[in-house]
Every structure is written in structure tokens, then in C-alpha cells.
Protein backbone atom coordinates (compact mmCIF):
# COMPACT_ATOMS: atom_id res chain seq x y z
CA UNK A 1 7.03 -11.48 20.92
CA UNK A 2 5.40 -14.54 21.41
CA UNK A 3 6.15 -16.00 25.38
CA UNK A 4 4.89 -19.57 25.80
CA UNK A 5 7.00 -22.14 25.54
CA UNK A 6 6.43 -25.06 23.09
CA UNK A 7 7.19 -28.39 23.72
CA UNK A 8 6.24 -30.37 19.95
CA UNK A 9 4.52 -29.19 17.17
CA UNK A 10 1.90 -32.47 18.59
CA UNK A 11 2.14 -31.65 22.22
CA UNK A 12 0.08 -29.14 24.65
CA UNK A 13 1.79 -26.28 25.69
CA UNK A 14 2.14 -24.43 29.10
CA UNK A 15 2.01 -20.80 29.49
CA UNK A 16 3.11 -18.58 32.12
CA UNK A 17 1.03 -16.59 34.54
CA UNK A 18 -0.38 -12.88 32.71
CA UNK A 19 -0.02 -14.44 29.21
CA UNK A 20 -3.76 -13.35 28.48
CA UNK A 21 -3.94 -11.05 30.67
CA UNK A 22 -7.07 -11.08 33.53
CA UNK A 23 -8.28 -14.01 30.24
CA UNK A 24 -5.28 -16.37 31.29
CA UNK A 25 -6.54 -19.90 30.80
CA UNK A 26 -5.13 -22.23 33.39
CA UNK A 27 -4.16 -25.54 31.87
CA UNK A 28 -3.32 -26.57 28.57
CA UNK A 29 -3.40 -24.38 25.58
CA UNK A 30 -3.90 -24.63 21.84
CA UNK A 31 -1.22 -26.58 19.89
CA UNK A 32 2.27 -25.94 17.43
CA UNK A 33 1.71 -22.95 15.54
CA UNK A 34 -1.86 -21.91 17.36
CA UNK A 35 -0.02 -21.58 20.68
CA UNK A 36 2.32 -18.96 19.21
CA UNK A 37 0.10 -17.23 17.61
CA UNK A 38 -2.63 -16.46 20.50
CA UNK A 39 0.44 -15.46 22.83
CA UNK A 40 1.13 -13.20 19.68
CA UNK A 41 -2.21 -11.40 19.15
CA UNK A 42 -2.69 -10.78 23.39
CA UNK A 43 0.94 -9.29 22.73
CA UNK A 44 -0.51 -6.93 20.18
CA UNK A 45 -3.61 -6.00 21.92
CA UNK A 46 -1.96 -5.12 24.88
CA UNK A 47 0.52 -2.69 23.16
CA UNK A 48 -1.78 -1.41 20.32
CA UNK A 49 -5.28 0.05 20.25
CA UNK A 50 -7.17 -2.85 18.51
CA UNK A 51 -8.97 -4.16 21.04
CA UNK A 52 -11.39 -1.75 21.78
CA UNK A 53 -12.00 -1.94 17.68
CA UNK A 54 -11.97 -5.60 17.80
CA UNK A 55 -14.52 -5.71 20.84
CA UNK A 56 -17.06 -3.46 18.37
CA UNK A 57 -16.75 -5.41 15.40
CA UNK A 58 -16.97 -8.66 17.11
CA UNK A 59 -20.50 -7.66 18.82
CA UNK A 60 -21.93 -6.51 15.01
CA UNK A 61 -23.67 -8.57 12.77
CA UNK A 62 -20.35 -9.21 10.47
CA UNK A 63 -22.17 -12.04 7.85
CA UNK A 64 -24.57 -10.39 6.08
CA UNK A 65 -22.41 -10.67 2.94
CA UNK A 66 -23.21 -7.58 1.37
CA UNK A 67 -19.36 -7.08 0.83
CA UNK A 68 -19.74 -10.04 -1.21
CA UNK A 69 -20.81 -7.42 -4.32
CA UNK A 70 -17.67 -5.10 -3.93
CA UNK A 71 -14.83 -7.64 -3.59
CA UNK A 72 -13.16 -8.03 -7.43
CA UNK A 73 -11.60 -11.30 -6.00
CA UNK A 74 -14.78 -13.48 -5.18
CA UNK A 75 -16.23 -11.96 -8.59
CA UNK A 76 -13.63 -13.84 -10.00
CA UNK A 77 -13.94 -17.03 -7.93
CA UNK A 78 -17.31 -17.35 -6.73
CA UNK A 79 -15.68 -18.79 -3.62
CA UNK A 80 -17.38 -18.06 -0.17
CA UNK A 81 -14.32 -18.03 1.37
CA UNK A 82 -13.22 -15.41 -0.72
CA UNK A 83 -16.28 -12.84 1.27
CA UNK A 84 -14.68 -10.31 3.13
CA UNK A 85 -16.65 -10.83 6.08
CA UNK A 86 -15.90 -14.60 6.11
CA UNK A 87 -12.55 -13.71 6.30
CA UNK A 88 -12.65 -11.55 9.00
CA UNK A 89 -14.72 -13.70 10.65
CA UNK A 90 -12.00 -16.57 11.10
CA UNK A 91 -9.92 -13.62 12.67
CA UNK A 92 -12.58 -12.40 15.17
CA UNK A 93 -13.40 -16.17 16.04
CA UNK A 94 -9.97 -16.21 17.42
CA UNK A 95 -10.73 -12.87 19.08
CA UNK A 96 -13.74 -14.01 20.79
CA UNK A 97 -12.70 -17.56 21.84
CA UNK A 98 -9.81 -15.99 23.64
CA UNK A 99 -10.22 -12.54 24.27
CA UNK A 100 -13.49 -11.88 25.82
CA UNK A 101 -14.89 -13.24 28.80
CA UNK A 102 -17.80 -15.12 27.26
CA UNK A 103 -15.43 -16.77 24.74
CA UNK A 104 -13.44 -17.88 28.21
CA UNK A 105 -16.32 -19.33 29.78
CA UNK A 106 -17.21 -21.41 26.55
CA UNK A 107 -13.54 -22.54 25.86
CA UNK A 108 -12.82 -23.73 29.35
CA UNK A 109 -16.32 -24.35 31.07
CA UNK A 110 -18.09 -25.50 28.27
CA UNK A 111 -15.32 -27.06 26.80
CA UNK A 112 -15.40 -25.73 23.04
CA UNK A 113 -11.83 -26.44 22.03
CA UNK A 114 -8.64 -24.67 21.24
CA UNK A 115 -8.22 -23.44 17.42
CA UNK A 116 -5.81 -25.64 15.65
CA UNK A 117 -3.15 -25.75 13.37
CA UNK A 118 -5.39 -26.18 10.59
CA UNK A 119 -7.41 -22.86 11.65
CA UNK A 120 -3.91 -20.90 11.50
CA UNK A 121 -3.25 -21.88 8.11
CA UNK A 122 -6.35 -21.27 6.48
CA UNK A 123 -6.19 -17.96 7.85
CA UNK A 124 -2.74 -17.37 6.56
CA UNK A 125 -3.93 -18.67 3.44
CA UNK A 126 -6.86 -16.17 3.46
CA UNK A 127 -5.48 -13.52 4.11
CA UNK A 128 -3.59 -12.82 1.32
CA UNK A 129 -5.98 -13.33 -1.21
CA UNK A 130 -7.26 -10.08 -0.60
CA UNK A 131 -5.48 -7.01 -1.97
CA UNK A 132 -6.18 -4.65 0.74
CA UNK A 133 -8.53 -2.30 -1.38
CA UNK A 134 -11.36 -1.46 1.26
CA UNK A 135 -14.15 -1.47 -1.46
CA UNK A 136 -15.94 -3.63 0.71
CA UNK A 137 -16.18 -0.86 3.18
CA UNK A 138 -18.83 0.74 0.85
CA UNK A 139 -21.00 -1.92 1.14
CA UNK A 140 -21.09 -3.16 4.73
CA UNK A 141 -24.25 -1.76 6.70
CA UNK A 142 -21.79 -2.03 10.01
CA UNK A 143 -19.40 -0.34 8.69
CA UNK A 144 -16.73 -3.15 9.24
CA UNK A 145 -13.33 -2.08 7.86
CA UNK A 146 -12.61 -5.79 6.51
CA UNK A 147 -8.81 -4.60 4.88
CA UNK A 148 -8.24 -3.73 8.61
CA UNK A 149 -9.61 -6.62 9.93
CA UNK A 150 -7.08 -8.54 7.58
CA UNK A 151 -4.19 -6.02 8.27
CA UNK A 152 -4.43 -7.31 11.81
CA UNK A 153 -4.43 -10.63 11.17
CA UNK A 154 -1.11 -10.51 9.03
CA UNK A 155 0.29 -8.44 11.87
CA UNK A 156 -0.38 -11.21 14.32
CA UNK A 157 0.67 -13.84 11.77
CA UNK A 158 3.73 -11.93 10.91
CA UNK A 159 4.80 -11.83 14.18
CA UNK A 160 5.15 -15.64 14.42
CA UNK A 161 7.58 -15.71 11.55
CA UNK A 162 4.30 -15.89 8.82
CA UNK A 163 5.33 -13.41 6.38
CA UNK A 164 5.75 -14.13 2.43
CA UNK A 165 9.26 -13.86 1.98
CA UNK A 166 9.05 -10.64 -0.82
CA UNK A 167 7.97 -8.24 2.18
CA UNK A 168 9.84 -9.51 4.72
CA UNK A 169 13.62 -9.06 2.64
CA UNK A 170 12.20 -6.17 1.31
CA UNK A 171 11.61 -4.53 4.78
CA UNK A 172 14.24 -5.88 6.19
CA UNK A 173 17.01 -4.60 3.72
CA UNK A 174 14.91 -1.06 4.39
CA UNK A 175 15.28 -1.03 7.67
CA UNK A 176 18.53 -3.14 8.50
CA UNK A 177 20.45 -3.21 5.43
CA UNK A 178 23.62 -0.93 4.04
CA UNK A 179 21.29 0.46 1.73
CA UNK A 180 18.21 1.45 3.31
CA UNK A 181 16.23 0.36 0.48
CA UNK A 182 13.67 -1.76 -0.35
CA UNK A 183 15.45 -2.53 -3.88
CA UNK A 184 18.79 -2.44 -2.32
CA UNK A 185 20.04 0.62 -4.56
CA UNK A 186 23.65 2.15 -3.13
CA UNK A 187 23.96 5.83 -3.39
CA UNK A 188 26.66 5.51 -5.87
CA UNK A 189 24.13 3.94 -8.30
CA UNK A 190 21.34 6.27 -7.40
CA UNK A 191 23.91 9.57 -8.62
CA UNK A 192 24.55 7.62 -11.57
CA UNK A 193 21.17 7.03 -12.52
CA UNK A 194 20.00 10.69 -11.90
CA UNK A 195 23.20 11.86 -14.24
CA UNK A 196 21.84 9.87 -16.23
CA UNK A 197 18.21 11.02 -16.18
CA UNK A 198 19.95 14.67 -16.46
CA UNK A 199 21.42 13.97 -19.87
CA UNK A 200 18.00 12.70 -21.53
CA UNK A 201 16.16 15.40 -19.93
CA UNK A 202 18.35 18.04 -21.59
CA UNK A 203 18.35 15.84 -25.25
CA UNK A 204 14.33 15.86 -24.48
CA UNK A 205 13.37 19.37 -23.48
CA UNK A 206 16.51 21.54 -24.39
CA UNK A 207 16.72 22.65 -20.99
CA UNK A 208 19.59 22.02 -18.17
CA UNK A 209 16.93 20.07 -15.91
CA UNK A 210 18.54 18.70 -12.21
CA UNK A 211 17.80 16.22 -9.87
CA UNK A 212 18.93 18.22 -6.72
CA UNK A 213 21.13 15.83 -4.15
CA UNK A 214 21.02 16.92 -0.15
CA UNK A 215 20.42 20.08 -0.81
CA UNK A 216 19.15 21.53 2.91
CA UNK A 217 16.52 24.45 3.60
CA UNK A 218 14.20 23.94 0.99
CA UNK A 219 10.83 23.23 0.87
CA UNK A 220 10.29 19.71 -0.45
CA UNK A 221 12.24 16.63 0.10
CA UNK A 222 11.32 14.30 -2.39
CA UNK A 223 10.33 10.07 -1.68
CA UNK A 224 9.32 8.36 -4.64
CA UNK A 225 9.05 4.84 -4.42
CA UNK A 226 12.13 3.24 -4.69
CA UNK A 227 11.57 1.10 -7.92
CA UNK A 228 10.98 4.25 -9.73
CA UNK A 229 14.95 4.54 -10.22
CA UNK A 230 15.16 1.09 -11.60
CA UNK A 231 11.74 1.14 -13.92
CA UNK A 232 9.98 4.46 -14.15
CA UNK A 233 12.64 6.83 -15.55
CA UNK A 234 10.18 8.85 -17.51
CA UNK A 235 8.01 9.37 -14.20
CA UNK A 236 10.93 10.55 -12.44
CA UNK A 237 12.20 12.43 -15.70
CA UNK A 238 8.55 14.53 -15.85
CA UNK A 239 8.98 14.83 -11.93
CA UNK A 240 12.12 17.12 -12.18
CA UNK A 241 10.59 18.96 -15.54
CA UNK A 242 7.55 20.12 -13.18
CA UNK A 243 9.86 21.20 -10.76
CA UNK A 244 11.69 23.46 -12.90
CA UNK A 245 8.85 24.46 -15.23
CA UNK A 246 7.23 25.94 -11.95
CA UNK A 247 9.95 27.75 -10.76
CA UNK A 248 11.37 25.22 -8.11
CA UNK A 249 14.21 23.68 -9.71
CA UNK A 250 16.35 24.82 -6.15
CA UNK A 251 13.46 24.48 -3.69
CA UNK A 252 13.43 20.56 -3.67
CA UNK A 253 15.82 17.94 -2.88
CA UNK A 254 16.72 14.13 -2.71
CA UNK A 255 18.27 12.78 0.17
CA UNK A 256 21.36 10.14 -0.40
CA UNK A 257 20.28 9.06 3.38
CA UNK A 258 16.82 7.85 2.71
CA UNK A 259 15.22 7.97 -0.42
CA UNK A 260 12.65 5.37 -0.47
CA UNK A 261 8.74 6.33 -0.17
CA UNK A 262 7.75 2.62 -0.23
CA UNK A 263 6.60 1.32 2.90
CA UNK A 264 5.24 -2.55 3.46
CA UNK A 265 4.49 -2.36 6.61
CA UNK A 266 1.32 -0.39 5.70
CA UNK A 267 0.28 -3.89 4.41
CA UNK A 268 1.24 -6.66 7.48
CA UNK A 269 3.20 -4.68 10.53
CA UNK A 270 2.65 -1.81 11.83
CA UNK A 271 5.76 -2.18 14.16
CA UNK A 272 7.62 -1.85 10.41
CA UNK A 273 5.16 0.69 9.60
CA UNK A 274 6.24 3.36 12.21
CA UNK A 275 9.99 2.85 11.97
CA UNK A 276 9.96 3.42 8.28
CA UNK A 277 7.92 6.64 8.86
CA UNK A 278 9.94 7.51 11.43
CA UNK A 279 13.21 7.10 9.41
CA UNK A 280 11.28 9.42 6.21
CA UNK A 281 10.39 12.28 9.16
CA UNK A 282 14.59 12.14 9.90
CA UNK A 283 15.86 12.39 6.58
CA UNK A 284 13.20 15.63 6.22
CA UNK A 285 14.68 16.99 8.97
CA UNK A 286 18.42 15.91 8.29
CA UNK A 287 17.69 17.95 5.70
CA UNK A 288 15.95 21.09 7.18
CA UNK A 289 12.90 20.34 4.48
CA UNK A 290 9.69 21.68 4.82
CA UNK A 291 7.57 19.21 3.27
CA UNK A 292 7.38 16.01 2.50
CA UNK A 293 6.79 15.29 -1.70
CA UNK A 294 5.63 12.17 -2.08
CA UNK A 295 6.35 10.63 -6.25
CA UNK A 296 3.49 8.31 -8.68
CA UNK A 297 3.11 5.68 -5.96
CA UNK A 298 -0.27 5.35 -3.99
CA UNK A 299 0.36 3.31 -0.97
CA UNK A 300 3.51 5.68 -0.51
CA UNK A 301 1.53 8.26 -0.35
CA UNK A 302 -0.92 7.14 1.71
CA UNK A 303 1.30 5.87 4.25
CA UNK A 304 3.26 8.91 4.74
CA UNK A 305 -0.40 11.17 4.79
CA UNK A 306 -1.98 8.78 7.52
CA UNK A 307 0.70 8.19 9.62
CA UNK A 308 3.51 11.06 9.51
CA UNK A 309 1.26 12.78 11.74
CA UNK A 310 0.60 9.58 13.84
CA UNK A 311 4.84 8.55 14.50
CA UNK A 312 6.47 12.30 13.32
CA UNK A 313 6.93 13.38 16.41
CA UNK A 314 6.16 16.71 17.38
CA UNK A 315 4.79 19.54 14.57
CA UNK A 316 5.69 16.79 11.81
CA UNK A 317 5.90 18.12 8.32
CA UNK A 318 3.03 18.35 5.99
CA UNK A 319 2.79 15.78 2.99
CA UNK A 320 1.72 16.08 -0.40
CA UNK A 321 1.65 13.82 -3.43
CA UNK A 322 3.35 14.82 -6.65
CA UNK A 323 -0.12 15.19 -8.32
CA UNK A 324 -1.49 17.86 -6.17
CA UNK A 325 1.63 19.73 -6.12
CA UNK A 326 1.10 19.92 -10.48
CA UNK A 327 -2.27 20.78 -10.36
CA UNK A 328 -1.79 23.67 -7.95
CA UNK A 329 1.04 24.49 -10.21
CA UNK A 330 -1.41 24.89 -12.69
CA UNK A 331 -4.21 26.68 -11.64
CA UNK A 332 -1.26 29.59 -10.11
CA UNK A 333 -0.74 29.52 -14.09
CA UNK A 334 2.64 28.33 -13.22
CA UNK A 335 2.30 25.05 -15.20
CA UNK A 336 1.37 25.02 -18.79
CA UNK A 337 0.44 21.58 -20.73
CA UNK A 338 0.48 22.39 -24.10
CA UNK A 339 -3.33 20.25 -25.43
CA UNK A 340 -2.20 19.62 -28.82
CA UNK A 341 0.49 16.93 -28.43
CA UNK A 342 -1.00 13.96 -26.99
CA UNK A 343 -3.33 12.75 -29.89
CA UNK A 344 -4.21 9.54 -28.23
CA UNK A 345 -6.37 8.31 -26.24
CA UNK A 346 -6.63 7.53 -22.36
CA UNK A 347 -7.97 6.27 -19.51
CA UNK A 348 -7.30 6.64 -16.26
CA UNK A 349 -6.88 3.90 -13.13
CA UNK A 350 -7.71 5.25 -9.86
CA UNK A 351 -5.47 3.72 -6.95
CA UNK A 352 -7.18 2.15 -4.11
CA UNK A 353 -4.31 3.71 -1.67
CA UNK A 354 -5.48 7.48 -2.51
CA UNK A 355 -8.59 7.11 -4.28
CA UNK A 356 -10.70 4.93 -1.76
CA UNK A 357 -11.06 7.57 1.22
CA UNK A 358 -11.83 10.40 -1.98
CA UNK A 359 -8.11 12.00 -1.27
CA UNK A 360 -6.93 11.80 -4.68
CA UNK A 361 -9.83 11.64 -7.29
CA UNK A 362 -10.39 14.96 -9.21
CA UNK A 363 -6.86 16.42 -9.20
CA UNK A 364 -5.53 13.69 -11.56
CA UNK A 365 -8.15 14.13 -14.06
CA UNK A 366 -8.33 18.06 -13.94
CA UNK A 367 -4.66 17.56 -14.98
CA UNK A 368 -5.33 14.71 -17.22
CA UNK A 369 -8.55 16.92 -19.17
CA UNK A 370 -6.52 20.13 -19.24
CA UNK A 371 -4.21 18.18 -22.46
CA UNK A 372 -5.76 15.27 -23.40
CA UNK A 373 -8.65 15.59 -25.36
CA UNK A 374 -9.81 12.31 -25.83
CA UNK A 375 -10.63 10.74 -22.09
CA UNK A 376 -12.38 7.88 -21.31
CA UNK A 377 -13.54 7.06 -17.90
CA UNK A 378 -13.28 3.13 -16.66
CA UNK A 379 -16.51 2.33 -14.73
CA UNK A 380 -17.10 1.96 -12.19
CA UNK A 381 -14.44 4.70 -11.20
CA UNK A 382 -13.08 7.30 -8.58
CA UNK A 383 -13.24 5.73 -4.79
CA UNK A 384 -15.46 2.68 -6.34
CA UNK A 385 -12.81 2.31 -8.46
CA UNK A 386 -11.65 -1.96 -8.93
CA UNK A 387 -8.19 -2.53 -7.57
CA UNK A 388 -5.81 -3.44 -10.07
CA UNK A 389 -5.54 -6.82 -8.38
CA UNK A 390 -2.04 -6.61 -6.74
CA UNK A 391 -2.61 -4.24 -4.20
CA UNK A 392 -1.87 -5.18 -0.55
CA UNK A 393 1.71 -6.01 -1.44
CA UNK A 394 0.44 -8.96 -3.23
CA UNK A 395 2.08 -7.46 -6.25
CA UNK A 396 5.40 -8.30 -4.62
CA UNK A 397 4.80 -12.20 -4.37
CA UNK A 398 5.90 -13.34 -7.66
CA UNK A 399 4.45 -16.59 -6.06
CA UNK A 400 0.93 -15.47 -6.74
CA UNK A 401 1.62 -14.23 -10.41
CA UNK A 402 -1.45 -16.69 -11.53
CA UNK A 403 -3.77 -15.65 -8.87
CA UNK A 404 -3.15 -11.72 -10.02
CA UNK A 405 -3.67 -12.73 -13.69
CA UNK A 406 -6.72 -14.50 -13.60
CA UNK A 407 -8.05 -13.94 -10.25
CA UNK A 408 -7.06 -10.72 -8.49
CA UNK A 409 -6.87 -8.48 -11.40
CA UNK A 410 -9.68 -10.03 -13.58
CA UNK A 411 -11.99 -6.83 -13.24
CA UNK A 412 -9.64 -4.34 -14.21
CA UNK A 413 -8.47 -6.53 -16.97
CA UNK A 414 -12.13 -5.97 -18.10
CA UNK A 415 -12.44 -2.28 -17.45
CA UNK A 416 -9.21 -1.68 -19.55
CA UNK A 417 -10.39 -4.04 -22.89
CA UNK A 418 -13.99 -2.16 -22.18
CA UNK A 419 -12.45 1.55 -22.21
CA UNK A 420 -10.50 0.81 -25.69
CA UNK A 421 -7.99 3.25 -25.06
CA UNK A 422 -4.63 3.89 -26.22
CA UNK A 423 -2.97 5.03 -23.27
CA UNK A 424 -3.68 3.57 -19.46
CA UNK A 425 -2.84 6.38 -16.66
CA UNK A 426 -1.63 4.46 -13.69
CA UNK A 427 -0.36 6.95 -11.46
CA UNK A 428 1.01 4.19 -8.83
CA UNK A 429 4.50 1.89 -8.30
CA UNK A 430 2.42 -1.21 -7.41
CA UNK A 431 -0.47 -0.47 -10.05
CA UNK A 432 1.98 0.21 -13.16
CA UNK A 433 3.73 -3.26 -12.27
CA UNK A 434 0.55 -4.99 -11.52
CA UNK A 435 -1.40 -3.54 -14.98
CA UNK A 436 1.68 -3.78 -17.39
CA UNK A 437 1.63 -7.38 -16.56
CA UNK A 438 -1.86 -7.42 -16.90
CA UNK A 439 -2.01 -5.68 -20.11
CA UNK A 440 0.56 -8.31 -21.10
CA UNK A 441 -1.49 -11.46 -19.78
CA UNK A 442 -4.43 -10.68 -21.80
CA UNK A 443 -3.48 -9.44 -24.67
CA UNK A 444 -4.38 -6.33 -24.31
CA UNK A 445 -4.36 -3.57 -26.93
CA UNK A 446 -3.07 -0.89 -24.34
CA UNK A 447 0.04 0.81 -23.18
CA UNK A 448 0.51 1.87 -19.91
CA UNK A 449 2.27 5.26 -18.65
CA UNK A 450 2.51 7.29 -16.03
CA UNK A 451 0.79 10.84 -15.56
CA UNK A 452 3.95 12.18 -15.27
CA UNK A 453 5.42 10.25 -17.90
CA UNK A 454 2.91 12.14 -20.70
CA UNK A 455 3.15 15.58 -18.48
CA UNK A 456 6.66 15.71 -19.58
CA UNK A 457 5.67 15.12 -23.33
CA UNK A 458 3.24 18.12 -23.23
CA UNK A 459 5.14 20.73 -20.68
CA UNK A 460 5.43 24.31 -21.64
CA UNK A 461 8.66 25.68 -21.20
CA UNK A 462 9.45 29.61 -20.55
């Protein structure tokens, strides 16, 4: 994307005409990296809708610091560069020095200075130490989206080859690979897996339970996140057993085509963001499906609810996550949990993807309450909830393992040893990977499970 040329890493680039726009500097530009990436951001401004966003937030008051309260990952460090509004600062710097007129009169007239190479790589660096959860956004008296601030800023990096290498094979394999992916499962392993699944179902429950395999014209086409076939087979396991205990055991459907709800680009590209919408929206429609079920996996689910109707096309089908589809199950009396088998008990960790915004707060724990009787709530909880520390895709960087541990997912390590409870209810892909290793890093006397995962212990057969 990026359309200056670069003659050394220590040498001044030259630009051609339009590169800014009506803000093209004449003369010598900003150095190496820095060159590439301010040809890279006007690129994205002038095919997105940032800049009007950008041009708000970079007129308000954006160092007050009140974020600094919210954000789990300067609780842990004490570090001021660690403030959410610091680090969007660095990004709407950038966004002023080049972008608006005043910030063109200082650079060239008053002579300023370019950003650096330096400047380029602390941002980089910055931005992912945050995990994406938005609980600043509670806090801020502008109300400054900071996680979008920094969502930007990886786009623009990302598009100048700055990526951590997890996402970018991940997304690639998704979008480019023979298995359309992100853990590279082939269809052939997939069937085998949900024969598999099949067999322990009817050895669990007594009952010929199926996973349903292109089956067109019915109502719900089903995209868990990927990883859910290779770690979560009881999730997936209590996913079928609601189907059929409700009466829809031949109204849903996998497709062999696409059957991966993750999607990474919610977290650093929105140009990977829309095609991997895009390609869920055609496999609903290969299908003739009328809805879009979304499994246990929160920034699934909250990429295919924001932006399905943004890049579906025209009258794009509805989506629903897994856990309102059981509790509306239940309270048509269609769903029974049967309250006297689960004798343990649980807590429950709220998502940042679906609990944040107040989309997905109440249903899991009308669900949870209706057959466990012994809940404990973490605190703080529901959209104030902490973030379990690897959210943002961080939890994919096996690089930053130590900063998760003891930095990143401190809080909730806290909130878990506080609520004492048997059982953790992580209703989330990233989450369950994130708080199993969590659990595991700090000794903690919990075991973690999905809500699905103890729905199928405690289902009600006809």
C-alpha cells in the first residue's frame, strides 16, 4: 500500500506528488521504516472512515489519565506508558504532525521534525501490550475509544509488514490457504472428528446425537471457532445436545466450505476483517441458511454481530451466539437443565468481546442460575468485567506468554483465587486458553469449563 520509494534505511526519502493528499510535504520526508508507514496511514485514511474520528479525538483533551484506573495492564505495571491515553497519544501525534494543516505548518515552517524510527517502534511495541478490552472507555470523560485508537494503529503498522507472526499465518492460511482455516484443519479431519464426537455423545447421553454436514435450507449454519475441534470437544459435544434436546437436530448445519468463526482481523486489519466476513456471509448462503450461529467464542461473535451487517451485502442474515439461542430454548420450556447434578461450585468470566457493550451479560447467568446452585460472582463483573489478559489476539503470541502470566492477566488471576470456586465458566476460545494457562501459572485451585461443557452434564432429555 505504501508508495514512496526508499532509498536506505539512513537516507531521506522522496515521495511522489498526492502522497498526502492537499497535506503533501514538498521535500524530504521522515526516514526507513517512518517513511513507509506515514505513506501507509494517508493510504488508510483516504479509503476508510477514520479520519473524520481521528480529527475529533485529536482536538479533545486525550491526557487526563482517568483510563489509567480501568486498564488491568498498568495495574500490573505501574508503567505510564502502559495509560491508554498515552498510547493513543503516540498514534494521534503522528496524526496531527502529518495530517492536519496546523501539524503541516509546524513540521515544515516551523521546522518540528519528522517522527523517527525510534517513534515507530515504540509504538509497535505499545501497541500490543494492550488486550483490546475497551474498559478504559468507561472511564474517559471524552469518550475516547482507546482499543480503537490502537486497532488503527496496528492496521497502519500491519500494513508495512508489522504484524506478530501468530496472526499473520493464521489469517493468511484463512484466507489463502487449502484449508480455509485458521488451524489449518482439512475437511477429512473435521468428519473424523465429528464421528468421533457422535460416538461419545451417544456413550454419554444414550441418544443418537449428529453433527449435521452441508445440510442446505435450514435455519442455522453453525461457526464455532476453529480451535474448538482440536481442544473444546465437550463445548462442541453440549452444542449438538442443545440442538437436539430443543427439537433442531435437522434445522442446523456445518459447512465443509467454511467452518471457522475466528476472525483476527477484528484485532489489527480491517482489510482481513471484511474478507473473512464476507467469506462466513457465502458459506450461509452456499448453504441457503437462515442464520448465522455463532459457538463459545467472544470475539467470534462479536465480529460476525458488528460487521455482517457492515460487509454482508444486501439483507445479510441475522446472527446469534450459541448462548442466547439456549436461553430462549429455555424460557419456550424447550430446554430443561436438570439443578441437581452439578454439586460444585462456579463462577463465571464475562468476555470483553460480548460483555463490554452489555450484549451478552444476563443470558449466561440466567442459564448458569437455572442449575447451579452454588454461584459466585467475580467482582468487579458484567461489562466492568477484567479481561482475562490475552484478549486482542495477544493470546496467540506465544512470544508474550510471560507478559500474560504476570502482567496482562494478573487481575483476573486475582478475581479467580478471590471467588474460591470449583468450576470457572469461560464461555470464550481466547479466554478458556488464556485462563487455563492462567489457572496453571498460579497455582490455582480451579478448573475451567465451558457453559456448554456443564449444559451437557445437566440436559434433560425427552
Amino acid at each position: 500500500m505504501s508508495t514512496a520509494t526508499e532509498k536506505s534505511e539512513g537516507s531521506v526519502a522522496t515521495a511522489p506528488k498526492k502522497t498526502f493528499d492537499f497535506y503533501y510535504i514538498e521535500g524530504g520526508l521522515p526516514r526507513g521504516r517512518a517513511v513507509k508507514f506515514i505513506n501507509a496511514f494517508a493510504a488508510v485514511l483516504r479509503h476508510t472512515n477514520y479520519k473524520p474520528l481521528l480529527d475529533m479525538y485529536s482536538r479533545s483533551t486525550a491526557k487526563c489519565a482517568r483510563c489509567t484506573v480501568m486498564c488491568p495492564v498498568h495495574e500490573a505495571t505501574g508503567d505510564p506508558r502502559d495509560i491508554p491515553c498515552y498510547r493513543s497519544q503516540l498514534i494521534l501525534d503522528i496524526y496531527k504532525k502529518y495530517f492536519t494543516v496546523g501539524g503541516w505548518f509546524k513540521t515544515r515552517v516551523m521546522g518540528e521534525g519528522h517522527i523517527t524510527n525510534d517513534d515507530i517502534d515504540e509504538l509497535a511495541e505499545s501497541v500490543y501490550r494492550c488486550t483490546a478490552c475497551k474498559r478504559c472507555l468507561l472511564q474517559c470523560p471524552m469518550g475516547i475509544d482507546h482499543a480503537l485508537v490502537t486497532h488503527i494503529a496496528r492496521y497502519v503498522l500491519s500494513e508495512i509488514g508489522i504484524v506478530p507472526k501468530a496472526l499473520r499465518v493464521a489469517t493468511r492460511e484463512q484466507l489463502e490457504g487449502p484449508s480455509a482455516n485458521t488451524s489449518a484443519i482439512p475437511v477429512v479431519a473435521l468428519r473424523d472428528t465429528l464421528e468421533f464426537l457422535e460416538e461419545e455423545l451417544l456413550e454419554i447421553t444414550g441418544h443418537e446425537i449428529k453433527f449435521p454436514v452441508d445440510k442446505e435450507g435450514v435455519d442455522f449454519v453453525f461457526f464455532p471457532a476453529v480451535s474448538d475441534y482440536l481442544l473444546e470437544a465437550e463445548t462442541l459435544m453440549g452444542n449438538a445436545a442443545v440442538m437436539y434436546a430443543t427439537g433442531n437436530a435437522d434445522n442446523w448445519t456445518i459447512g465443509t466450505q467454511n467452518f471457522d468463526g475466528i476472525n483476527y482481523g477484528l484485532f489489527y486489519s480491517d482489510w482481513h476483517l471484511e474478507n473473512i466476513i464476507k467469506n462466513v456471509v457465502k458459506e450461509t448462503r452456499r448453504l441457503k441458511g437462515k442464520c448465522i450461529l455463532i459457538g463459545e467464542c467472544g470475539h467470534a461473535s462479536r465480529s460476525a454481530k458488528q460487521f455482517v451487517p457492515v460487509f454482508g451485502g444486501k439483507n445479510p442474515p441475522p446472527v446469534i451466539n450459541c448462548m442466547e439461542f439456549a436461553l430462549d430454548m429455555m424460557e419456550e420450556g424447550k430446554l430443561k437443565l436438570n439443578p441437581d447434578i452439578i454439586d460444585k461450585s462456579a463462577t463465571y468470566h464475562d468476555p470483553c468481546n460480548i460483555a463490554r457493550s452489555g450484549w451478552i451479560v444476563e443470558q449466561p447467568r440466567k442459564i448458569i442460575k437455572s442449575f447451579i446452585k452454588d454461584f459466585v460472582e467475580m467482582t468487579p463483573n458484567g461489562a466492568e468485567n477484567y479481561c482475562c489478559g490475552g484478549g486482542g489476539g495477544t493470546v496467540s503470541i506465544d512470544e508474550m506468554h510471560k507478559f500474560r502470566m504476570e502482567i496482562g492477566g494478573l487481575k483476573k488471576a486475582e478475581q479467580i483465587r478471590n471467588a474460591g470456586t470449583d468450576y470457572v465458566i469461560a464461555p470464550c476460545a481466547n479466554c478458556k486458553k488464556q485462563l487455563g494457562e492462567i489457572i496453571e501459572y498460579h497455582k490455582l485451585d480451579s478448573k475451567l469449563i465451558g457453559l456448554h461443557d456443564l449444559m451437557l452434564k445437566a440436559i434433560e432429555f425427552k
